[in-house]
N, C-alpha and C. Protein backbone atom coordinates (compact mmCIF):
# COMPACT_ATOMS: atom_id res chain seq x y z
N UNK A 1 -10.60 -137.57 -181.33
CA UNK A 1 -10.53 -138.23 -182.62
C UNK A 1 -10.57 -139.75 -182.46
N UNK A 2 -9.89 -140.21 -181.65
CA UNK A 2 -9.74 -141.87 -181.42
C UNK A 2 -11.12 -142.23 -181.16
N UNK A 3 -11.73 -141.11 -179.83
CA UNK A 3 -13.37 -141.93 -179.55
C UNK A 3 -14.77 -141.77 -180.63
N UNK A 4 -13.95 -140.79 -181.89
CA UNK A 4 -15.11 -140.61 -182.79
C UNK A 4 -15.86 -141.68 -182.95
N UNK A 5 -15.47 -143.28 -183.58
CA UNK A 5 -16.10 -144.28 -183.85
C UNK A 5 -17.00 -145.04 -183.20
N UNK A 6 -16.64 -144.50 -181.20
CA UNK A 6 -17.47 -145.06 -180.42
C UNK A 6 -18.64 -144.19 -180.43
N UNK A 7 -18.26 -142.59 -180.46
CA UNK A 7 -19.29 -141.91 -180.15
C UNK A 7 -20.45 -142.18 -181.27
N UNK A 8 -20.02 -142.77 -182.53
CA UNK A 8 -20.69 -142.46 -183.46
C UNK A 8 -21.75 -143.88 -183.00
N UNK A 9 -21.04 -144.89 -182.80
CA UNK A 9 -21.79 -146.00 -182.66
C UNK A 9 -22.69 -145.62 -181.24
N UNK A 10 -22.44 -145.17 -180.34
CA UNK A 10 -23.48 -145.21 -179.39
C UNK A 10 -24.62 -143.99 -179.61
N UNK A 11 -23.98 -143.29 -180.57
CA UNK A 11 -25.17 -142.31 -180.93
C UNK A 11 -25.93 -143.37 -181.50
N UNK A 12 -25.91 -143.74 -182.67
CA UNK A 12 -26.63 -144.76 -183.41
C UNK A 12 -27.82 -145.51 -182.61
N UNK A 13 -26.82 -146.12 -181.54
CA UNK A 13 -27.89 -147.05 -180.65
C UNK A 13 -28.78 -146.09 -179.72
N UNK A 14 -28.19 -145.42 -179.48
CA UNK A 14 -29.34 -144.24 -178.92
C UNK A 14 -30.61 -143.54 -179.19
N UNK A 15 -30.18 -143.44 -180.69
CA UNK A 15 -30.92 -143.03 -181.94
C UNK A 15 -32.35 -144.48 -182.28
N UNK A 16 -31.60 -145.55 -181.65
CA UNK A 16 -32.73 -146.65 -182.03
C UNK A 16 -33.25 -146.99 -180.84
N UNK A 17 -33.52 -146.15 -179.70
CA UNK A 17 -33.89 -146.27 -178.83
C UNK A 17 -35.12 -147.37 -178.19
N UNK A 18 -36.61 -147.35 -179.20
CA UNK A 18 -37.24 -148.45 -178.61
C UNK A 18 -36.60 -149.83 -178.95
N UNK A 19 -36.22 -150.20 -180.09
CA UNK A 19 -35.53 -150.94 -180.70
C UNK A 19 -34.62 -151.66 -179.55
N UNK A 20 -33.76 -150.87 -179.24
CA UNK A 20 -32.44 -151.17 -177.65
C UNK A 20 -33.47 -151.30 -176.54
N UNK A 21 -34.43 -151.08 -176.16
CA UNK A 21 -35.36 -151.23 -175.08
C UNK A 21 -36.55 -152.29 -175.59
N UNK A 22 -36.37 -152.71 -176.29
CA UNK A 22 -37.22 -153.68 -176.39
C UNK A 22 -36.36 -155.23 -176.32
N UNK A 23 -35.00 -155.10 -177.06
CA UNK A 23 -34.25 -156.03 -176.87
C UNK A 23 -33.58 -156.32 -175.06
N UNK A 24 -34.10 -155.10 -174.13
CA UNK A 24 -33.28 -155.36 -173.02
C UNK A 24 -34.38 -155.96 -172.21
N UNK A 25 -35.78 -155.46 -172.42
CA UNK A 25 -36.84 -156.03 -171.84
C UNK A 25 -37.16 -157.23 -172.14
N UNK A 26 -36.64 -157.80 -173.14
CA UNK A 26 -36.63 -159.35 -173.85
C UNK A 26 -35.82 -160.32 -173.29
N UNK A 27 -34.31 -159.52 -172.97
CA UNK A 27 -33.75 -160.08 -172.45
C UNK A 27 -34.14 -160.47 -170.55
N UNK A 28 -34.64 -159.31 -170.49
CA UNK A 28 -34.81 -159.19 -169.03
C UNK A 28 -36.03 -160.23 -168.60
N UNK A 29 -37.09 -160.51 -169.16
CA UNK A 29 -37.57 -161.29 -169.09
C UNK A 29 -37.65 -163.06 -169.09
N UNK A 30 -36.50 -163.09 -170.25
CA UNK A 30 -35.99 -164.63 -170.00
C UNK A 30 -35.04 -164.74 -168.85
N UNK A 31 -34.60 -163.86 -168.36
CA UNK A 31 -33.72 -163.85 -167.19
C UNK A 31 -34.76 -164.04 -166.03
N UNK A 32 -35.74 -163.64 -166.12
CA UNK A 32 -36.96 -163.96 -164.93
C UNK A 32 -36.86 -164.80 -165.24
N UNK A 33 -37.97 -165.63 -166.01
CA UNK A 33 -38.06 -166.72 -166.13
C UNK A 33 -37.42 -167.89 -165.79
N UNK A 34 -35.74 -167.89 -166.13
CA UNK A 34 -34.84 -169.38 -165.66
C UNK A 34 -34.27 -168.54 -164.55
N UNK A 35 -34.32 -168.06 -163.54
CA UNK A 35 -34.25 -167.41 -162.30
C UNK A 35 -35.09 -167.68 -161.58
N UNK A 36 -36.70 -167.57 -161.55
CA UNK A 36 -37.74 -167.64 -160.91
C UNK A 36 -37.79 -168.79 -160.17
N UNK A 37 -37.91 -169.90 -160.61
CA UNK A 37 -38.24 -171.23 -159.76
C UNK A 37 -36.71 -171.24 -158.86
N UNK A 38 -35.31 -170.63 -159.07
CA UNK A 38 -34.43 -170.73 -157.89
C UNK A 38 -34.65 -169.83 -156.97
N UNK A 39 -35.05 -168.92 -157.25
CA UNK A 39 -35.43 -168.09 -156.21
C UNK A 39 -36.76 -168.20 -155.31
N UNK A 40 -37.37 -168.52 -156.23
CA UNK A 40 -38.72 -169.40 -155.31
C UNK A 40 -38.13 -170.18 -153.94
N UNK A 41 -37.57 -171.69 -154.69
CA UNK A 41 -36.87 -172.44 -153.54
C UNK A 41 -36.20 -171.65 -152.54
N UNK A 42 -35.10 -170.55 -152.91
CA UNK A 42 -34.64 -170.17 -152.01
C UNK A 42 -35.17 -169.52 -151.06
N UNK A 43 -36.42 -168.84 -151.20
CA UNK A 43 -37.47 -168.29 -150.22
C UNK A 43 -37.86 -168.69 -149.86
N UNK A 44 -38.55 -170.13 -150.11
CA UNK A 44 -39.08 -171.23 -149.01
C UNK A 44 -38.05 -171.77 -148.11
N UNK A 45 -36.99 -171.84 -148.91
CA UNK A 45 -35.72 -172.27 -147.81
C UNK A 45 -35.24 -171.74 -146.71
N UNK A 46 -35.92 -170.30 -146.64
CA UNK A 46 -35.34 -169.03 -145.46
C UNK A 46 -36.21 -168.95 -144.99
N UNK A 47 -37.39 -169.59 -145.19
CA UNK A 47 -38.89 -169.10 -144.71
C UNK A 47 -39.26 -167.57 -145.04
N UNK A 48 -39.46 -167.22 -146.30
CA UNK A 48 -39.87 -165.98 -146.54
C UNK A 48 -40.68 -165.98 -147.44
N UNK A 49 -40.83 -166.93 -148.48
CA UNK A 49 -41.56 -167.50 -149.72
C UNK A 49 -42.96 -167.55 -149.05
């Protein structure tokens, strides 16, 4: 009874499935992006870049 409200809400988001996968791939992508050029450096820095 207590976890009804969660279950109900993660059904929901489950239920909006591309919707939640499009927002994580959105996210995941700006995370490349301001990541990329440090990790660059850091591979030239180890010699692996």
């Amino acid at each position: 009874a207590e976890f009804a409200p969660l279950r109900e809400r993660y059904e929901a988001l489950m239920a909006q499935g591309s919707e939640l996968d499009d927002l994580l791939a959105h996210g995941a992508d700006k995370a490349r992006k301001q990541t990329r050029p440090l990790l660059d450096r850091v591979r030239d820095a180890i010699g692996i870049g």
